[in-house]
C-alpha atoms as a PDB file:
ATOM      1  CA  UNK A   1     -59.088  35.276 -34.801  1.00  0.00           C
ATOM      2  CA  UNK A   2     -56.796  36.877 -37.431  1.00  0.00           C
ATOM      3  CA  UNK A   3     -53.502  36.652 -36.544  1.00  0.00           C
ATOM      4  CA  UNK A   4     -50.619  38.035 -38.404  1.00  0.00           C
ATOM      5  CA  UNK A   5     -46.656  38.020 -37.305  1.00  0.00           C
ATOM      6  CA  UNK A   6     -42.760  38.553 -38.648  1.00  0.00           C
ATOM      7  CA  UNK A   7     -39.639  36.584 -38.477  1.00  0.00           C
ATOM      8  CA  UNK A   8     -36.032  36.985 -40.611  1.00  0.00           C
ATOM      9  CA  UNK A   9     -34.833  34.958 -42.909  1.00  0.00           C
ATOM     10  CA  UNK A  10     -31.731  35.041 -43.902  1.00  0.00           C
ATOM     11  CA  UNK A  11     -30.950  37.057 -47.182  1.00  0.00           C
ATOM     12  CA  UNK A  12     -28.347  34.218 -48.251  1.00  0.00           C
ATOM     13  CA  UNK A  13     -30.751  31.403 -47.658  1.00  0.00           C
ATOM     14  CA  UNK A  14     -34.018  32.613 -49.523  1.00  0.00           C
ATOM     15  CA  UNK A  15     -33.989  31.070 -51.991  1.00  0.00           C
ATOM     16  CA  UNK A  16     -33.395  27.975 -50.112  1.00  0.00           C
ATOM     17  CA  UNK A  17     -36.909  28.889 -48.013  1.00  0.00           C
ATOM     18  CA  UNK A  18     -38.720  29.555 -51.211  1.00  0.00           C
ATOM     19  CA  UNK A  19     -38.089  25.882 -52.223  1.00  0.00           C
ATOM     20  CA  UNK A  20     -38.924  24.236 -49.334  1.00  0.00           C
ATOM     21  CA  UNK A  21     -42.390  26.065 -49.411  1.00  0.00           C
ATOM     22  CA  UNK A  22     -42.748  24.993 -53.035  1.00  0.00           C
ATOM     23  CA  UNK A  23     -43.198  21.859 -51.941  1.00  0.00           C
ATOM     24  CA  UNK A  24     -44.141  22.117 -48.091  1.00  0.00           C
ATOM     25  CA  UNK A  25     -44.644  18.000 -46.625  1.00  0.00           C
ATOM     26  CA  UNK A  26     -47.989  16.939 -47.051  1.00  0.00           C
ATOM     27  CA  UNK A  27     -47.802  15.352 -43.668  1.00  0.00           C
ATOM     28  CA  UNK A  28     -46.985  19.014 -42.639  1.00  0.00           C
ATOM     29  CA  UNK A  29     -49.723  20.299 -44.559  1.00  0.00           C
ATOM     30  CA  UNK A  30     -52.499  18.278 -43.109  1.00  0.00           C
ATOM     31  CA  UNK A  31     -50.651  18.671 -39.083  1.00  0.00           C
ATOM     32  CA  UNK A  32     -51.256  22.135 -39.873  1.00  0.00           C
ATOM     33  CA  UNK A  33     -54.938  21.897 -40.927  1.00  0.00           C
ATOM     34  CA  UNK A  34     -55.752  19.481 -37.897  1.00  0.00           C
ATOM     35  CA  UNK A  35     -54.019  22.061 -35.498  1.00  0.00           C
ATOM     36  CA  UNK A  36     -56.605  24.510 -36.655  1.00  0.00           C
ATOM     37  CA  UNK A  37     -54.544  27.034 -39.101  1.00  0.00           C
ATOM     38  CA  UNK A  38     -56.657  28.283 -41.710  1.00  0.00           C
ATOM     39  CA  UNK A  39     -56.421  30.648 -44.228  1.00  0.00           C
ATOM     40  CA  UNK A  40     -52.368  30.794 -43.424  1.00  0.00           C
ATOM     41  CA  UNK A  41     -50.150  32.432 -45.946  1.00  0.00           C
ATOM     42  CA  UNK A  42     -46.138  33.747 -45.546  1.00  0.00           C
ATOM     43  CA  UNK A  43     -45.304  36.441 -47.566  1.00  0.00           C
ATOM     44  CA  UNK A  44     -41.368  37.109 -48.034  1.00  0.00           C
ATOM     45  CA  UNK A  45     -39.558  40.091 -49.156  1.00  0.00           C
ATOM     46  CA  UNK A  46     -36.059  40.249 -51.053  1.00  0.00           C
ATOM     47  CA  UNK A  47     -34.052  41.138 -47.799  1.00  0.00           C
ATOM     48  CA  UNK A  48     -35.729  38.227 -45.935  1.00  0.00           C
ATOM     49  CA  UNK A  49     -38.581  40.087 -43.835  1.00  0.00           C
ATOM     50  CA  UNK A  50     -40.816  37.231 -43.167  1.00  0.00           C
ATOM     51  CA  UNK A  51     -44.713  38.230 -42.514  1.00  0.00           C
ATOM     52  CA  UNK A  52     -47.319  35.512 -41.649  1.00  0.00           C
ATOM     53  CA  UNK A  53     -51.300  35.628 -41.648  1.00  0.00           C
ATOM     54  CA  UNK A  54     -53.435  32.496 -40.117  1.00  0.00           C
ATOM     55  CA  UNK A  55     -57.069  32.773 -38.857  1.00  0.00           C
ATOM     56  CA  UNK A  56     -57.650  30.553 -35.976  1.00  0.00           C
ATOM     57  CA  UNK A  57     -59.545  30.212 -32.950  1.00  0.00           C
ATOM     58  CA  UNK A  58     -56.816  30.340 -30.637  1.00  0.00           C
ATOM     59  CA  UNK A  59     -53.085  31.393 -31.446  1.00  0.00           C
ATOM     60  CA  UNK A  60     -51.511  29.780 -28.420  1.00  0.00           C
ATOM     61  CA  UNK A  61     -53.707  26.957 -28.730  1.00  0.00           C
ATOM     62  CA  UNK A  62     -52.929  26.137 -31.992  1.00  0.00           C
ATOM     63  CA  UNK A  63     -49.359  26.904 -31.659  1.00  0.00           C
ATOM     64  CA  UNK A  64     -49.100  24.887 -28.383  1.00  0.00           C
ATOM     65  CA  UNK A  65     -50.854  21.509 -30.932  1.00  0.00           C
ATOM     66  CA  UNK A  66     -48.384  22.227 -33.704  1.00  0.00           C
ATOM     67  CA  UNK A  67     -45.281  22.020 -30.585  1.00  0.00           C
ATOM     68  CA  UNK A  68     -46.616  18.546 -29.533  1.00  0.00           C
ATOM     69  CA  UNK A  69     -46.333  16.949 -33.400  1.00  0.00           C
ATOM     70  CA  UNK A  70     -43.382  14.978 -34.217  1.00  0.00           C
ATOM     71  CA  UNK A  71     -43.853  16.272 -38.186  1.00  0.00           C
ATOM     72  CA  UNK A  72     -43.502  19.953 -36.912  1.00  0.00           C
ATOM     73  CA  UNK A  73     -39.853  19.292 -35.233  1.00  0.00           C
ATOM     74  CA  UNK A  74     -38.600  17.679 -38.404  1.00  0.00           C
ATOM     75  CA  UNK A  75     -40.040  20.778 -40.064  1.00  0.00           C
ATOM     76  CA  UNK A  76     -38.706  23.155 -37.534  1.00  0.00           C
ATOM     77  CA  UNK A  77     -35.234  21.667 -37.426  1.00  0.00           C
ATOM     78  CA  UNK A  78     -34.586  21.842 -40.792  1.00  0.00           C
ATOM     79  CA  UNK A  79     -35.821  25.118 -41.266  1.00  0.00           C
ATOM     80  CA  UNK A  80     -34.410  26.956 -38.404  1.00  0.00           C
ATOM     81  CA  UNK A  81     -30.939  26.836 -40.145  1.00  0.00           C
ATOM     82  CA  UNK A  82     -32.808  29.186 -42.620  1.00  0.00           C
ATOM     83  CA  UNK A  83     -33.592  32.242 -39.974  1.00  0.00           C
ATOM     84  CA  UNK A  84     -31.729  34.977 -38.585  1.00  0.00           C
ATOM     85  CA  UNK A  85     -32.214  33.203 -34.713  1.00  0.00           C
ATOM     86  CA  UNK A  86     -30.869  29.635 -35.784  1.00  0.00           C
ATOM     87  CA  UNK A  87     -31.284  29.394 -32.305  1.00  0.00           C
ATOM     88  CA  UNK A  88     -34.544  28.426 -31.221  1.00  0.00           C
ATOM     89  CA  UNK A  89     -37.203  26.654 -33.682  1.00  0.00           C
ATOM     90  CA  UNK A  90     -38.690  29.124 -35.845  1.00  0.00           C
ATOM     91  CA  UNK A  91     -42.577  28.937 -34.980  1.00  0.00           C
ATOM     92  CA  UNK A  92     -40.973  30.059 -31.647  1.00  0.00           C
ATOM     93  CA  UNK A  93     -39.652  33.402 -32.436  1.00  0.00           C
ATOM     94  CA  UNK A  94     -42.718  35.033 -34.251  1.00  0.00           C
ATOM     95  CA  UNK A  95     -43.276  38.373 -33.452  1.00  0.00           C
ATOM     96  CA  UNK A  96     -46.836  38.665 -33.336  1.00  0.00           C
ATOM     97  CA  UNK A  97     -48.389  42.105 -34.651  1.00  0.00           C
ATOM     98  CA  UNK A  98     -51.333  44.195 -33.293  1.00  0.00           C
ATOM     99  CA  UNK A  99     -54.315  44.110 -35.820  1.00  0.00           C
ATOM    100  CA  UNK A 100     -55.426  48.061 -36.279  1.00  0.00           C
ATOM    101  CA  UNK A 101     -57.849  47.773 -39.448  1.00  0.00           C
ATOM    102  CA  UNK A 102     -60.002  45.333 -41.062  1.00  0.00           C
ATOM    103  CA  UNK A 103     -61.995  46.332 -43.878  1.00  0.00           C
ATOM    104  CA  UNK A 104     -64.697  43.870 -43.433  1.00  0.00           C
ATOM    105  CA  UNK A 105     -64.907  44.844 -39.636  1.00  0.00           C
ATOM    106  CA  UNK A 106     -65.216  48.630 -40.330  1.00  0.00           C
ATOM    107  CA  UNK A 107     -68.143  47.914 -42.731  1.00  0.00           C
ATOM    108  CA  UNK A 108     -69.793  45.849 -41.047  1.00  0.00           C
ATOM    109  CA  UNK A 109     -69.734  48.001 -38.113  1.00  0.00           C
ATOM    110  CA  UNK A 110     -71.026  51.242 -40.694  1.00  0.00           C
ATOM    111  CA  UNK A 111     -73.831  49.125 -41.864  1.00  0.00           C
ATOM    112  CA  UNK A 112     -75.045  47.931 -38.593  1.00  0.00           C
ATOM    113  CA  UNK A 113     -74.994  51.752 -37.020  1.00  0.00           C
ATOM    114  CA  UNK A 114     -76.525  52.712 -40.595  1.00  0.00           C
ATOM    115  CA  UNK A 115     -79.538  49.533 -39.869  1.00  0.00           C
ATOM    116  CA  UNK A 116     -79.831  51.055 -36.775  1.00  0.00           C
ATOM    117  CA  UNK A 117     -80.578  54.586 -37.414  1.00  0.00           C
ATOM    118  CA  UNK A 118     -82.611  53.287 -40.629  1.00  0.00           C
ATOM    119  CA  UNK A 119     -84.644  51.436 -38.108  1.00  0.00           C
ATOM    120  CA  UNK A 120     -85.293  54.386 -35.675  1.00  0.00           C
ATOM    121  CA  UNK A 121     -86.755  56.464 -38.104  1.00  0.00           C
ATOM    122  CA  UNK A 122     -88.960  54.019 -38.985  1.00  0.00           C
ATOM    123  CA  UNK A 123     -90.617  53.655 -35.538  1.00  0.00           C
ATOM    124  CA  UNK A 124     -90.655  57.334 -35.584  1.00  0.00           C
END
C-alpha cells in the first residue's frame, strides 16, 4: 500500500522542522521501522505545505502501532508546536490523498494485456 498525505507547517517554524528531521531520534527511527513504515519520505515546501509518502501494509494499522509507543508522544509533543493545528498531535491530522497514477502500475498492466494478446496469437 502506497500511501501519501498533507499537513501545514507553520511558515515561521520551518526551519525549526527542517532541523529536527536532520537529526530525527534514532529510537524514533527504528519505532517507525518496527511499526511497518517503509519507504517514508516528507517533502516540505517554502510556505509550509507538508506532503508525506510511506508504503505499508496497512495505514491504520500502522498508524494505530506508532499511537501506542511512548517514543512517538515525545515526538509528537514536541513537534505539534511546529503545525498549523497545535492542537491535536500531528500524525493525527494527516490528510490522506487519493492515489490516481502509478507508473509502475500502468505498465505493468500494458505489458500483461500486451503478454496476453502476444499469447493468443500464438495458439492461433
Amino acid at each position: 500500500m502506497r500511501v501519501c498525505f498533507r499537513s501545514s507547517v507553520k511558515p515561521s517554524q520551518i526551519p525549526e522542522y527542517r532541523r529536527r528531521h536532520a537529526a530525527v531520534w534514532p529510537e524514533m527511527l527504528q519505532e517507525l521501522k518496527v511499526a511497518g513504515w517503509k519507504n517514508y519520505s516528507l517533502f516540505l515546501a517554502d510556505d509550509g505545505l507538508l506532503v508525506g509518502h510511506v508504503e505499508c501494509d496497512d495505514f491504520d494499522a500502522v498508524r494505530a502501532r506508532m499511537a501506542l509507543s511512548e517514543v512517538n508522544s515525545r515526538w509528537q509533543a514536541e513537534m505539534a508546536l511546529l503545525f498549523e493545528d497545535d492542537r491535536q498531535a500531528p500524525d493525527e491530522g494527516f490528510l490522506q490523498l487519493t492515489e490516481i497514477f502509478n507508473l509502475e502500475d500502468q505498465l505493468s498492466k500494458v505489458n500483461s494485456s500486451e503478454g496476453n494478446q502476444q499469447a493468443q496469437k500464438e495458439q492461433q
